[in-house]
C-alpha atoms as a PDB file:
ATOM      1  CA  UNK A   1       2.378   8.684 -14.725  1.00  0.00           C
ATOM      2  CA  UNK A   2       2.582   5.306 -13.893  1.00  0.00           C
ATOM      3  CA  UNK A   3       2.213   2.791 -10.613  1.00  0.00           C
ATOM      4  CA  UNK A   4       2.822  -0.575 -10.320  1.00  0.00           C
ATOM      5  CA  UNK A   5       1.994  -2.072  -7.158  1.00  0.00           C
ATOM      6  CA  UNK A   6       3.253  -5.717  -6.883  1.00  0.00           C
ATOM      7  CA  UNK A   7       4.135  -8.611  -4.125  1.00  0.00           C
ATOM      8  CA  UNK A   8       0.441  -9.874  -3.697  1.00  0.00           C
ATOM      9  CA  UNK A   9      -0.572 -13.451  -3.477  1.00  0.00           C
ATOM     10  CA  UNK A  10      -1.424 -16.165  -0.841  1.00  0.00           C
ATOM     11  CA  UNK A  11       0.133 -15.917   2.658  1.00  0.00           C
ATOM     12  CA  UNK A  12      -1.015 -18.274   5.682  1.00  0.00           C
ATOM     13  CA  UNK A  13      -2.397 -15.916   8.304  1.00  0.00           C
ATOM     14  CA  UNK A  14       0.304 -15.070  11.050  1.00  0.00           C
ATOM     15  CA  UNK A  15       3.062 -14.868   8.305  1.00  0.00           C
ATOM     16  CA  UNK A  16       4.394 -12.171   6.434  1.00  0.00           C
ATOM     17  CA  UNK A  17       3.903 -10.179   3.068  1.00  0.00           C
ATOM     18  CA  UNK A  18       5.593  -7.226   1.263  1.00  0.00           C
ATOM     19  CA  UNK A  19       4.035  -5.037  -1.046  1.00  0.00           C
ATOM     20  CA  UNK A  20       5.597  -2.930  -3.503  1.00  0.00           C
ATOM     21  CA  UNK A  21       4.526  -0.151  -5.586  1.00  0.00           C
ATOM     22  CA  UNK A  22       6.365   1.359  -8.625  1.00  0.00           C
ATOM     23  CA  UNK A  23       6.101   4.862  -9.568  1.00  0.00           C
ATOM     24  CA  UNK A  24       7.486   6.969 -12.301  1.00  0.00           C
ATOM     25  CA  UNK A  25       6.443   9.824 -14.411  1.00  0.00           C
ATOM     26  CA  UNK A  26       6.566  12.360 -11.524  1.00  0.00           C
ATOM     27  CA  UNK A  27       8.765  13.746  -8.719  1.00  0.00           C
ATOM     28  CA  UNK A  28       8.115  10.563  -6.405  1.00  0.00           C
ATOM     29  CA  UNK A  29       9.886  12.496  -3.337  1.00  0.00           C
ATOM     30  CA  UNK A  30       7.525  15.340  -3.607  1.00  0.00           C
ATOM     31  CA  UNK A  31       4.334  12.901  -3.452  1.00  0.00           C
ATOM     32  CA  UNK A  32       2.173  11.400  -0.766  1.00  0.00           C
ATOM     33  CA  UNK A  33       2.009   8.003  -0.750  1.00  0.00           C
ATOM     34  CA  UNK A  34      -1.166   5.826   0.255  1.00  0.00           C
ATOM     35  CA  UNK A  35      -2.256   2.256   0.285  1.00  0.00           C
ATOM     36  CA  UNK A  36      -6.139   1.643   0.029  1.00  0.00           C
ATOM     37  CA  UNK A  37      -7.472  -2.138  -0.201  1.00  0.00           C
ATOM     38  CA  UNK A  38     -10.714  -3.361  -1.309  1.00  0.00           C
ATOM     39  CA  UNK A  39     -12.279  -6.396  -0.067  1.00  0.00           C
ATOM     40  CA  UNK A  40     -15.062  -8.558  -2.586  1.00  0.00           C
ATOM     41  CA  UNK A  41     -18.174  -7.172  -2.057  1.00  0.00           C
ATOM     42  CA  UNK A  42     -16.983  -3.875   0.143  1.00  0.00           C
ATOM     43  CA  UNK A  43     -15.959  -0.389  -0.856  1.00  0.00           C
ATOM     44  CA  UNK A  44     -12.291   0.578  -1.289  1.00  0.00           C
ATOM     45  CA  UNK A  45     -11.258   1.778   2.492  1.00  0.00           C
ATOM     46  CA  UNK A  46      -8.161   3.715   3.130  1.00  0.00           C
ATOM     47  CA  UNK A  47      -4.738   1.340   4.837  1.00  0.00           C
ATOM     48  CA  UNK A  48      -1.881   3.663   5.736  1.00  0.00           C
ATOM     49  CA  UNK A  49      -0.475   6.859   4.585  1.00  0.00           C
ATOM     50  CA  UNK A  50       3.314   8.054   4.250  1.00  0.00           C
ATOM     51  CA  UNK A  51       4.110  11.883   3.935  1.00  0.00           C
ATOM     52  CA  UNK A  52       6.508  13.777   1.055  1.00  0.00           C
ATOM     53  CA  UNK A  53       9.005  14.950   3.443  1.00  0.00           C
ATOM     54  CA  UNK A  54       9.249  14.188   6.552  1.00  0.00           C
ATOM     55  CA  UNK A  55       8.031  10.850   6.473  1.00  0.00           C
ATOM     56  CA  UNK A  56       5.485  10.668   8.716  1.00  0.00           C
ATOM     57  CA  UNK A  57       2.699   7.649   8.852  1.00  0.00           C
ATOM     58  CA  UNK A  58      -0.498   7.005   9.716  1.00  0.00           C
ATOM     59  CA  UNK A  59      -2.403   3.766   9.642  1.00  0.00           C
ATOM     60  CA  UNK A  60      -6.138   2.384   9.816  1.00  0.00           C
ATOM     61  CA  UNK A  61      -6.649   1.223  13.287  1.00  0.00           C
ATOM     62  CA  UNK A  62      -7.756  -2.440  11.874  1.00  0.00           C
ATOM     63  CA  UNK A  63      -3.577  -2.917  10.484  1.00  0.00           C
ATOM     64  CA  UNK A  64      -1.932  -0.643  13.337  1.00  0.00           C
ATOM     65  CA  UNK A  65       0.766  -2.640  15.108  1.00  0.00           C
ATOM     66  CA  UNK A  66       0.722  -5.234  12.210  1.00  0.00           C
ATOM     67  CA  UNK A  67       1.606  -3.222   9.064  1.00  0.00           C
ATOM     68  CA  UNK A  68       4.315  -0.899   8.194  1.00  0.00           C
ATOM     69  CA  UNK A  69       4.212   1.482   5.528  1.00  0.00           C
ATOM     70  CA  UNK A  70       7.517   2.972   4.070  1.00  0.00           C
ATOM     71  CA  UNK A  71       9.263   4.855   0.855  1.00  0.00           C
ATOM     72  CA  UNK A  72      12.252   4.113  -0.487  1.00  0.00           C
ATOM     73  CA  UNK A  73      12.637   8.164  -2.567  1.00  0.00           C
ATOM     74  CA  UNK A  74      15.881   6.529  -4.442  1.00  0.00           C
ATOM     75  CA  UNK A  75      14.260   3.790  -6.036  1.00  0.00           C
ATOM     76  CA  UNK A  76      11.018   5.964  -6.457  1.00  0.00           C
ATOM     77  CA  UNK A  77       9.419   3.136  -4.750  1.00  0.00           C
ATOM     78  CA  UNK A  78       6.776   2.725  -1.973  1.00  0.00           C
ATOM     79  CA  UNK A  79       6.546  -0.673   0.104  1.00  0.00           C
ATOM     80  CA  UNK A  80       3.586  -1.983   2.562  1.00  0.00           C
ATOM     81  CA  UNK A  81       5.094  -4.848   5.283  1.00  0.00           C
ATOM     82  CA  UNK A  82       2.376  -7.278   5.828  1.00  0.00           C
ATOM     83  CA  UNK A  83       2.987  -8.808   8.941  1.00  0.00           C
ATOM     84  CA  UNK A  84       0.685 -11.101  11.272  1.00  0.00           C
ATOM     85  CA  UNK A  85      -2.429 -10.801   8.158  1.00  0.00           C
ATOM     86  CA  UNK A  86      -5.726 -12.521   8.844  1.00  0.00           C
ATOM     87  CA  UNK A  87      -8.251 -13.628   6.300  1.00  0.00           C
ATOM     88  CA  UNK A  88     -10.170 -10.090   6.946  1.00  0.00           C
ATOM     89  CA  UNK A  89      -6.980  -8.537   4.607  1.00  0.00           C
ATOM     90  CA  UNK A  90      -7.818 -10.473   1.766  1.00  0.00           C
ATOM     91  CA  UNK A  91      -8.179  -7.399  -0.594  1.00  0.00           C
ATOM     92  CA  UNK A  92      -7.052  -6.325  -3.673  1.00  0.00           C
ATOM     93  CA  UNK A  93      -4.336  -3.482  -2.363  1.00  0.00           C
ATOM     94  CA  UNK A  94      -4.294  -0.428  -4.527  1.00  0.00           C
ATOM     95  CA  UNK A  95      -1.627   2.382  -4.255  1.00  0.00           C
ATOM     96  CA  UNK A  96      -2.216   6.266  -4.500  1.00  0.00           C
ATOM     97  CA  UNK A  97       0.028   8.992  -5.210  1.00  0.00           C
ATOM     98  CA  UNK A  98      -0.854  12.548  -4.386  1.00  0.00           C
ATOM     99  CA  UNK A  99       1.291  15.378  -5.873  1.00  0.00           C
ATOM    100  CA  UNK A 100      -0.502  18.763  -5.700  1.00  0.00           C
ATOM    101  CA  UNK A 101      -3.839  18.700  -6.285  1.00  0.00           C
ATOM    102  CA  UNK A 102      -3.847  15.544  -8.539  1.00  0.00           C
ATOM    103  CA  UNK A 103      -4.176  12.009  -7.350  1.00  0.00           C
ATOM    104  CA  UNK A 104      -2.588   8.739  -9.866  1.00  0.00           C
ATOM    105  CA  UNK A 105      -3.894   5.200  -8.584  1.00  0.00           C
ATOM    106  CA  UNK A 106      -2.207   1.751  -9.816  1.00  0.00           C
ATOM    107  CA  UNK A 107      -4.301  -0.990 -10.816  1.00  0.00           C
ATOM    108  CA  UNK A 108      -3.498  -3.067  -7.705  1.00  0.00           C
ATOM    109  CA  UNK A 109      -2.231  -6.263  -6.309  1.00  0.00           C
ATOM    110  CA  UNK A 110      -4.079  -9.039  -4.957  1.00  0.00           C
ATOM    111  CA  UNK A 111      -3.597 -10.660  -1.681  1.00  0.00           C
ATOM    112  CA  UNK A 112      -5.175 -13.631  -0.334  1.00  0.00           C
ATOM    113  CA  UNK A 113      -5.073 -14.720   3.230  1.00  0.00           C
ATOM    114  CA  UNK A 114      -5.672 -18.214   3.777  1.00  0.00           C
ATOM    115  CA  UNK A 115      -4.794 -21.617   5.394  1.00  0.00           C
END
């Protein structure tokens, strides 16, 4: 099982970001996908969530309205649209897969937001 999140780096606050995140090594449609960021200094806290089938999302009220989460089940790939970031996302963005009862993390992209 692997993940590969990628896309991080420094964005200007009010612009715009995409992050991706690779999987492979399971049945990607099948999975629940999750993005989880951790700040320096704070614990890991939980970003947005995308369902198996249907699709359904849910995000932390601190990115609702600014961030989109979304799965691309062809290319086994799941994406996080950054847009309008402050400085409070600066994070290192880590993304979960949940398949069952197991749960396979990548090692995570940084993002920076600054002027």
């Amino acid at each position: 099982v692997q993940l590969v999140e990628s896309g991080g780096g420094l964005v200007q606050p009010g612009g715009s970001l995409r992050l991706s995140c690779a999987a492979s090594g399971f049945t990607f449609s099948s999975a629940v996908m999750t993005w989880y960021r951790q700040a320096p200094g704070k614990e890991r806290e939980w970003v947005a969530t995308i369902s198996s089938r249907t699709g359904n999302t849910k995000y932390a009220d601190s990115v609702k309205g600014r961030f989109t989460i979304s799965r691309d089940n062809a290319k086994n790939t799941v994406y996080l649209q950054m847009n309008s970031p402050k400085p409070e996302d600066t994070a290192v963005y880590y993304c979960k897969a949940s398949v069952g009862f197991m749960d396979y993390w990548g090692k995570g992209t940084l993002v920076t937001v600054s002027s």
